[in-house]
N, C-alpha and C. Protein backbone atom coordinates (compact mmCIF):
# COMPACT_ATOMS: atom_id res chain seq x y z
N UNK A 1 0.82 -1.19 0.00
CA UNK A 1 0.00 0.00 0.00
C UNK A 1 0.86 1.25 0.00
N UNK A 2 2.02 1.29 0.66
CA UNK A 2 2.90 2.39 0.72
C UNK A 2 3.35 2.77 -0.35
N UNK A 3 4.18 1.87 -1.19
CA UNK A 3 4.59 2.22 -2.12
C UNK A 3 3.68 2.52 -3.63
N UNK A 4 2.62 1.89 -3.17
CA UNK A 4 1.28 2.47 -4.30
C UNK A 4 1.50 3.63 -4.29
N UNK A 5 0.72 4.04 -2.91
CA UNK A 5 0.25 5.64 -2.92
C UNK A 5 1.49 6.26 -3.15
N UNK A 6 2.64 5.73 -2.36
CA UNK A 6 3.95 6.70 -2.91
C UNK A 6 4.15 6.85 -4.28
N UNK A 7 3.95 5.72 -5.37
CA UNK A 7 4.38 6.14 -6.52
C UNK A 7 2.90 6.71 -7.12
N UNK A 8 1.92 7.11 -6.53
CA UNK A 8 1.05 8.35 -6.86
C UNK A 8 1.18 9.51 -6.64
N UNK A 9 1.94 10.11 -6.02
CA UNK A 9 2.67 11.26 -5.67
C UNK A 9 2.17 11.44 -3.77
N UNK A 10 1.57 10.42 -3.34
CA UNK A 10 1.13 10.88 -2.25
C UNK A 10 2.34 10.77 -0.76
N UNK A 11 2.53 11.46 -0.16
CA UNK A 11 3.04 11.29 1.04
C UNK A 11 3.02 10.80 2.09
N UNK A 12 3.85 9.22 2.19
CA UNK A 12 3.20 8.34 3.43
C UNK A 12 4.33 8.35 4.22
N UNK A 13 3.63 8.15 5.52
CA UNK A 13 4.26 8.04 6.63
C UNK A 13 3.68 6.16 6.73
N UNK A 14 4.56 5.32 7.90
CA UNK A 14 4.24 3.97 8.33
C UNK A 14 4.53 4.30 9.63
N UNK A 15 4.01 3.23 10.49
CA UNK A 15 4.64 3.55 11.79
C UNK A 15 4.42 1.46 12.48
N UNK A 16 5.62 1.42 13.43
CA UNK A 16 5.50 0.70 14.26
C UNK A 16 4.55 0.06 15.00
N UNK A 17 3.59 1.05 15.40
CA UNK A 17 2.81 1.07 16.46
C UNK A 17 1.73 2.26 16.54
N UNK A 18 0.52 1.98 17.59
CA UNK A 18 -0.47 2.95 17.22
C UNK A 18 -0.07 4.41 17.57
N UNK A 19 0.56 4.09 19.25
CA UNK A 19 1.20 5.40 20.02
C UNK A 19 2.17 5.94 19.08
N UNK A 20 3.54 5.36 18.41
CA UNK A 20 3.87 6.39 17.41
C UNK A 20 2.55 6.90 16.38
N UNK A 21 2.15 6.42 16.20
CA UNK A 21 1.31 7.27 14.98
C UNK A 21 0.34 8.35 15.65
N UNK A 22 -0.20 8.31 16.46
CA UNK A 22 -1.04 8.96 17.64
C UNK A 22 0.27 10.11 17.75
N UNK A 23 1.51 10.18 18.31
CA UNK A 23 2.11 11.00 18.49
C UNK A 23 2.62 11.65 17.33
N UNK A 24 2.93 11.30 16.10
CA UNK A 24 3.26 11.74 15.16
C UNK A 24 2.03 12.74 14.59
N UNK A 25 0.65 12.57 14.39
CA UNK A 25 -0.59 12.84 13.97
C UNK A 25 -0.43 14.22 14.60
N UNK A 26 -0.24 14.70 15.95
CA UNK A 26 -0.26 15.40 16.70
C UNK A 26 1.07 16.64 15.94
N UNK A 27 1.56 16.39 16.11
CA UNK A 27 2.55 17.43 15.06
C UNK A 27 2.64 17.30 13.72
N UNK A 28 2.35 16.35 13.15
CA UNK A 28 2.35 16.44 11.68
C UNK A 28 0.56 16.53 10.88
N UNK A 29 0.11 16.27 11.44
CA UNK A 29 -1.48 16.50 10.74
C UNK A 29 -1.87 15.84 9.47
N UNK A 30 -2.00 14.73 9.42
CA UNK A 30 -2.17 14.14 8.41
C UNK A 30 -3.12 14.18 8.06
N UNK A 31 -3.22 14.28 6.46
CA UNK A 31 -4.83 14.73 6.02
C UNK A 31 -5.55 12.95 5.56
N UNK A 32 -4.93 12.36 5.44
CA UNK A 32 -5.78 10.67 5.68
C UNK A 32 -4.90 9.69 6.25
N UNK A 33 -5.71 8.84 7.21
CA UNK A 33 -5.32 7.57 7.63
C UNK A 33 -5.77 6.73 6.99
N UNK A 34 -5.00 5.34 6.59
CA UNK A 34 -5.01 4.58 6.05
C UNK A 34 -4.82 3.33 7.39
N UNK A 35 -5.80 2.42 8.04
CA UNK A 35 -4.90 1.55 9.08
C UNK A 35 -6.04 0.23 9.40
N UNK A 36 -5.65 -0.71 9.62
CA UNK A 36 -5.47 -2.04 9.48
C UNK A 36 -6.46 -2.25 11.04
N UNK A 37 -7.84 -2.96 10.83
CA UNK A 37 -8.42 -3.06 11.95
C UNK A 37 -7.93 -3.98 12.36
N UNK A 38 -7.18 -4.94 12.90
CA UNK A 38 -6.43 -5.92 13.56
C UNK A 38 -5.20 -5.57 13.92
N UNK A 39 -4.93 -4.70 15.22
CA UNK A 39 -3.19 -4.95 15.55
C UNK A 39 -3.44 -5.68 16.87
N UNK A 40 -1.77 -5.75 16.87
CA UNK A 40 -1.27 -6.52 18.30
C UNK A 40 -2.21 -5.52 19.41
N UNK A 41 -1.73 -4.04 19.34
CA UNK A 41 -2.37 -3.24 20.60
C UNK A 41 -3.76 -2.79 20.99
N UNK A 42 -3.98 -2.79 19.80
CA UNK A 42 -5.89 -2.36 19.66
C UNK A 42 -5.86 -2.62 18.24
N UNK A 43 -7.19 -2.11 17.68
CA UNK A 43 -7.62 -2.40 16.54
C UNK A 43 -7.81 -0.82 15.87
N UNK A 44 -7.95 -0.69 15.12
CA UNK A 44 -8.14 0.44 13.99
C UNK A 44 -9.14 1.52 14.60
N UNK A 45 -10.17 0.81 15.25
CA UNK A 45 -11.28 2.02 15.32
C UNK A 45 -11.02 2.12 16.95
N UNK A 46 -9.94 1.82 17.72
CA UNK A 46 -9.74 2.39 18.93
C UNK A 46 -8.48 3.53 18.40
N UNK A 47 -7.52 3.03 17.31
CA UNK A 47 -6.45 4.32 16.82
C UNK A 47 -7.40 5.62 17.04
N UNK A 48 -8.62 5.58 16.01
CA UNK A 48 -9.39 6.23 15.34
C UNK A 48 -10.12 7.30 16.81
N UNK A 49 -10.65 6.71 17.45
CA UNK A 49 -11.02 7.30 18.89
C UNK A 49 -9.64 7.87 19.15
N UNK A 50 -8.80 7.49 19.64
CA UNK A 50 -7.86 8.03 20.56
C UNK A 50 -7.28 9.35 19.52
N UNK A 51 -7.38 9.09 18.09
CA UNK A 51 -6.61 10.59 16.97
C UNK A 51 -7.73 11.46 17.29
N UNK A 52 -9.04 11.26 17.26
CA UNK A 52 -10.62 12.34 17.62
C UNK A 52 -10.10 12.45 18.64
N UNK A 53 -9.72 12.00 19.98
CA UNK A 53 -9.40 12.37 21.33
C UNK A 53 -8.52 13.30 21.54
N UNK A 54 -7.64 13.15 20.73
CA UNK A 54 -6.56 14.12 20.65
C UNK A 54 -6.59 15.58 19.98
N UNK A 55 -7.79 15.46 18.82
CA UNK A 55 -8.01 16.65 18.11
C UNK A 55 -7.97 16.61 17.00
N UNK A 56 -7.61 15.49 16.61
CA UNK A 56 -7.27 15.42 14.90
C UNK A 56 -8.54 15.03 14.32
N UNK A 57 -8.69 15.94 12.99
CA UNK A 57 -9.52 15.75 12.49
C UNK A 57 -10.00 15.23 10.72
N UNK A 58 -8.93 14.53 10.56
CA UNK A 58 -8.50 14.53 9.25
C UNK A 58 -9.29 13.30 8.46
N UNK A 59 -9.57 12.62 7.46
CA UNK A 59 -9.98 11.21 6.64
C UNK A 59 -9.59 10.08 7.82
N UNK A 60 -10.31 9.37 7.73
CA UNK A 60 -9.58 7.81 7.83
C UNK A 60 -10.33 6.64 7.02
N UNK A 61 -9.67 5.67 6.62
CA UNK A 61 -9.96 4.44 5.74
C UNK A 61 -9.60 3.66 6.80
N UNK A 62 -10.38 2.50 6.50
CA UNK A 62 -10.11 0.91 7.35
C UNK A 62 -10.13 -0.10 6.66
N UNK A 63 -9.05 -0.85 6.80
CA UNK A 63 -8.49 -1.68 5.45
C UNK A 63 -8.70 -3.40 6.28
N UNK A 64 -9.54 -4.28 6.17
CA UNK A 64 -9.81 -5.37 7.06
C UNK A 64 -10.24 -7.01 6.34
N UNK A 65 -9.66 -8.13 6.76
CA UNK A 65 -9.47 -9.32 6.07
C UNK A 65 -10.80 -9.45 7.16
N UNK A 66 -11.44 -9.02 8.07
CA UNK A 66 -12.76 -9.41 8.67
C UNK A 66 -13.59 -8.47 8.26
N UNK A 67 -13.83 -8.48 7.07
CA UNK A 67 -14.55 -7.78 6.97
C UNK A 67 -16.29 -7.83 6.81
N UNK A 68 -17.26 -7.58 7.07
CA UNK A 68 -18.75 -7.73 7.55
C UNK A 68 -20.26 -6.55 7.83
N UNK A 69 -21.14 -6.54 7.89
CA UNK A 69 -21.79 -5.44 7.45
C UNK A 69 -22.03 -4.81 9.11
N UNK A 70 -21.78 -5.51 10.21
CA UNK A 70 -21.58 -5.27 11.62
C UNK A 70 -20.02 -4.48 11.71
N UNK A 71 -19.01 -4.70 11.21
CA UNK A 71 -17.63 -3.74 10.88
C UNK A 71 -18.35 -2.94 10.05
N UNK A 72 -18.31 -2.62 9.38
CA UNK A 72 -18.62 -2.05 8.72
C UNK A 72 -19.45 -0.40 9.20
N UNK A 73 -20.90 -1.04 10.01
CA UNK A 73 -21.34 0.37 10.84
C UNK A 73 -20.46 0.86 12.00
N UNK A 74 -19.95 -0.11 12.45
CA UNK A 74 -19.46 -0.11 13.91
C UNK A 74 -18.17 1.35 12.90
N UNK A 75 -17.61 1.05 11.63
CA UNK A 75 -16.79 1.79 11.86
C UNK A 75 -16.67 3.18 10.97
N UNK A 76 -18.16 2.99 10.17
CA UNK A 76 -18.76 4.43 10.24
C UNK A 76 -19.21 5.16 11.18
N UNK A 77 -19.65 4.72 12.33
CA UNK A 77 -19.96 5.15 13.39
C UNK A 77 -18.85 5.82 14.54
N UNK A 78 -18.00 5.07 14.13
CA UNK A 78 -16.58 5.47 14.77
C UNK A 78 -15.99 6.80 13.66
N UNK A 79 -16.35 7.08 12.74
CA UNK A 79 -15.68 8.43 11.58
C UNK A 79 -15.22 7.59 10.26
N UNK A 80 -14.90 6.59 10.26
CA UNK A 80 -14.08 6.01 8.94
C UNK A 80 -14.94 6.72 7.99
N UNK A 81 -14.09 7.16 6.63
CA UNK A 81 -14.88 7.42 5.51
C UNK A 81 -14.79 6.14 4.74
N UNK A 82 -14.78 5.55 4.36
CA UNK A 82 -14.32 4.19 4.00
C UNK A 82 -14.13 2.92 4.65
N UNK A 83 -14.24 1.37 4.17
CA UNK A 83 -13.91 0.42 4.92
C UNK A 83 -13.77 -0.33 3.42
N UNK A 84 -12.58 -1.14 3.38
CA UNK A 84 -11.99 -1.95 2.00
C UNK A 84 -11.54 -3.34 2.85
N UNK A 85 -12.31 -4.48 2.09
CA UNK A 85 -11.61 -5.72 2.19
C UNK A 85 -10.47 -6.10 1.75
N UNK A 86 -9.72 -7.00 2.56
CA UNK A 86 -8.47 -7.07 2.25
C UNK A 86 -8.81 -9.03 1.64
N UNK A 87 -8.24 -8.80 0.50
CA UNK A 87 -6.58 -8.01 -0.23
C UNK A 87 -8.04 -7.23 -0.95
N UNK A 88 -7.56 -5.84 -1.19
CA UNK A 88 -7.84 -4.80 -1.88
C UNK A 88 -7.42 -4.73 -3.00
N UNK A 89 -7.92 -4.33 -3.87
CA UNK A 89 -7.27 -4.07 -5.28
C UNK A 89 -7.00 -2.42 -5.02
N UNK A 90 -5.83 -2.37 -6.13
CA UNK A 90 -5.13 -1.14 -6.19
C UNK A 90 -5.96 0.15 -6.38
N UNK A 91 -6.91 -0.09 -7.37
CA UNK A 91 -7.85 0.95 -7.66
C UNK A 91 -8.64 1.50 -6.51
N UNK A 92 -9.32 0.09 -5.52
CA UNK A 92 -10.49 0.39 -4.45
C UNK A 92 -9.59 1.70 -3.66
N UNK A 93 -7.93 1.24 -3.42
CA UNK A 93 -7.32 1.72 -2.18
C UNK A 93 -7.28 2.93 -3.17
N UNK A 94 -6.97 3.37 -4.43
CA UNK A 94 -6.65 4.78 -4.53
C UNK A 94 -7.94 5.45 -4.94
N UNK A 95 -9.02 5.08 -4.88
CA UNK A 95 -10.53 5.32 -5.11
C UNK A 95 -10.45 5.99 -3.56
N UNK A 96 -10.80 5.13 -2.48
CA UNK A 96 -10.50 5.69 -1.62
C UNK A 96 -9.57 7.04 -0.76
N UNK A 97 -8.69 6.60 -0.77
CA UNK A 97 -7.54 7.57 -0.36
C UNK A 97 -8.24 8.94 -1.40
N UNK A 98 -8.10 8.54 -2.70
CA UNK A 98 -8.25 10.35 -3.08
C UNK A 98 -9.45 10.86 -3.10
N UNK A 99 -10.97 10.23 -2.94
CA UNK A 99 -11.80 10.44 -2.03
C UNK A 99 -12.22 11.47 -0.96
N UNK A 100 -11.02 10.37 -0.52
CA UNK A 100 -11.11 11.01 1.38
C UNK A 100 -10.03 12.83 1.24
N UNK A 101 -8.73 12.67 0.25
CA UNK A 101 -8.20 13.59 0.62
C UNK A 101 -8.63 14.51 -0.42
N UNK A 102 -9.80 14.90 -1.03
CA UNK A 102 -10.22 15.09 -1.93
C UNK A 102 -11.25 16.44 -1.33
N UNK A 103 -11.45 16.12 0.47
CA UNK A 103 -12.77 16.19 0.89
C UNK A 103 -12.18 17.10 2.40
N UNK A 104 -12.75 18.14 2.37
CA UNK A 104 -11.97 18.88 4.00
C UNK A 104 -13.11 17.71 4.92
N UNK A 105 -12.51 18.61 6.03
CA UNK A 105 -13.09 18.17 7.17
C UNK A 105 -14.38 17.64 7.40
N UNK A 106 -15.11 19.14 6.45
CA UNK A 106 -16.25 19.33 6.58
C UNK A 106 -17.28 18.68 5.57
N UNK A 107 -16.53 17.61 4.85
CA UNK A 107 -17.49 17.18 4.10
C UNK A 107 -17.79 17.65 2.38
N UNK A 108 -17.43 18.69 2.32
CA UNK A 108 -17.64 19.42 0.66
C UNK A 108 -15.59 19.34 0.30
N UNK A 109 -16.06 19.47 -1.12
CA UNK A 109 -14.74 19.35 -2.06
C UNK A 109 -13.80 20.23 -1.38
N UNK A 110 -12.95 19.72 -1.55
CA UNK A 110 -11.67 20.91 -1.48
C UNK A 110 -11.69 21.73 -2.61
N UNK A 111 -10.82 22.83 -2.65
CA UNK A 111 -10.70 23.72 -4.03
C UNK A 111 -9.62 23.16 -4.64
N UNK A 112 -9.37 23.13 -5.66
CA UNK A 112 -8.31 23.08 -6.10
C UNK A 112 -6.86 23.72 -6.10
């Protein structure tokens, strides 16, 4: 996925872990998350709470091999603009992503 969006011109960050990314989000402001509802520490839509907790207010996608129509609300309900089964095809993920970064905060287009 990284190197997709990278060779789309987009700018990715990866991280280790949720707390780096949680801390990174916080000074760098990322205008979409891209993240994996299954980790070792929590799952995707607790990242997702704790980045709203913090203030961030940017896209997020949820990229999930469980994927189901119960995930699915649970994680529109949580903010995701998106939810993609995994394995994803290349298109769904950049359908998505430029979508989401396509779109302020608030819901209407960005300007160009």
């Amino acid at each position: 996925m990284q190197l997709l969006l990278q060779g789309r011109g987009f700018q990715v960050r990866s991280f280790a872990s949720p707390e780096a990314l949680i801390a990174d989000a916080k000074t760098n402001n990322p205008a979409c998350l891209v993240t994996d509802y299954r980790m070792a520490e929590c799952d995707g839509l607790e990242v997702l709470h704790r980045l709203r907790a913090a203030g961030w207010t940017g896209r997020a996608i949820l990229v999930t091999a469980f994927y189901s129509p119960e995930l699915l609300q649970r994680a529109m309900a949580h903010g995701f603009d998106a939810v993609l089964d995994k394995p994803c095809k290349d298109s769904a993920l950049m359908h998505a992503v430029m979508g989401a970064t396509m779109r302020d905060a608030g819901g209407e287009q960005a300007s160009p």
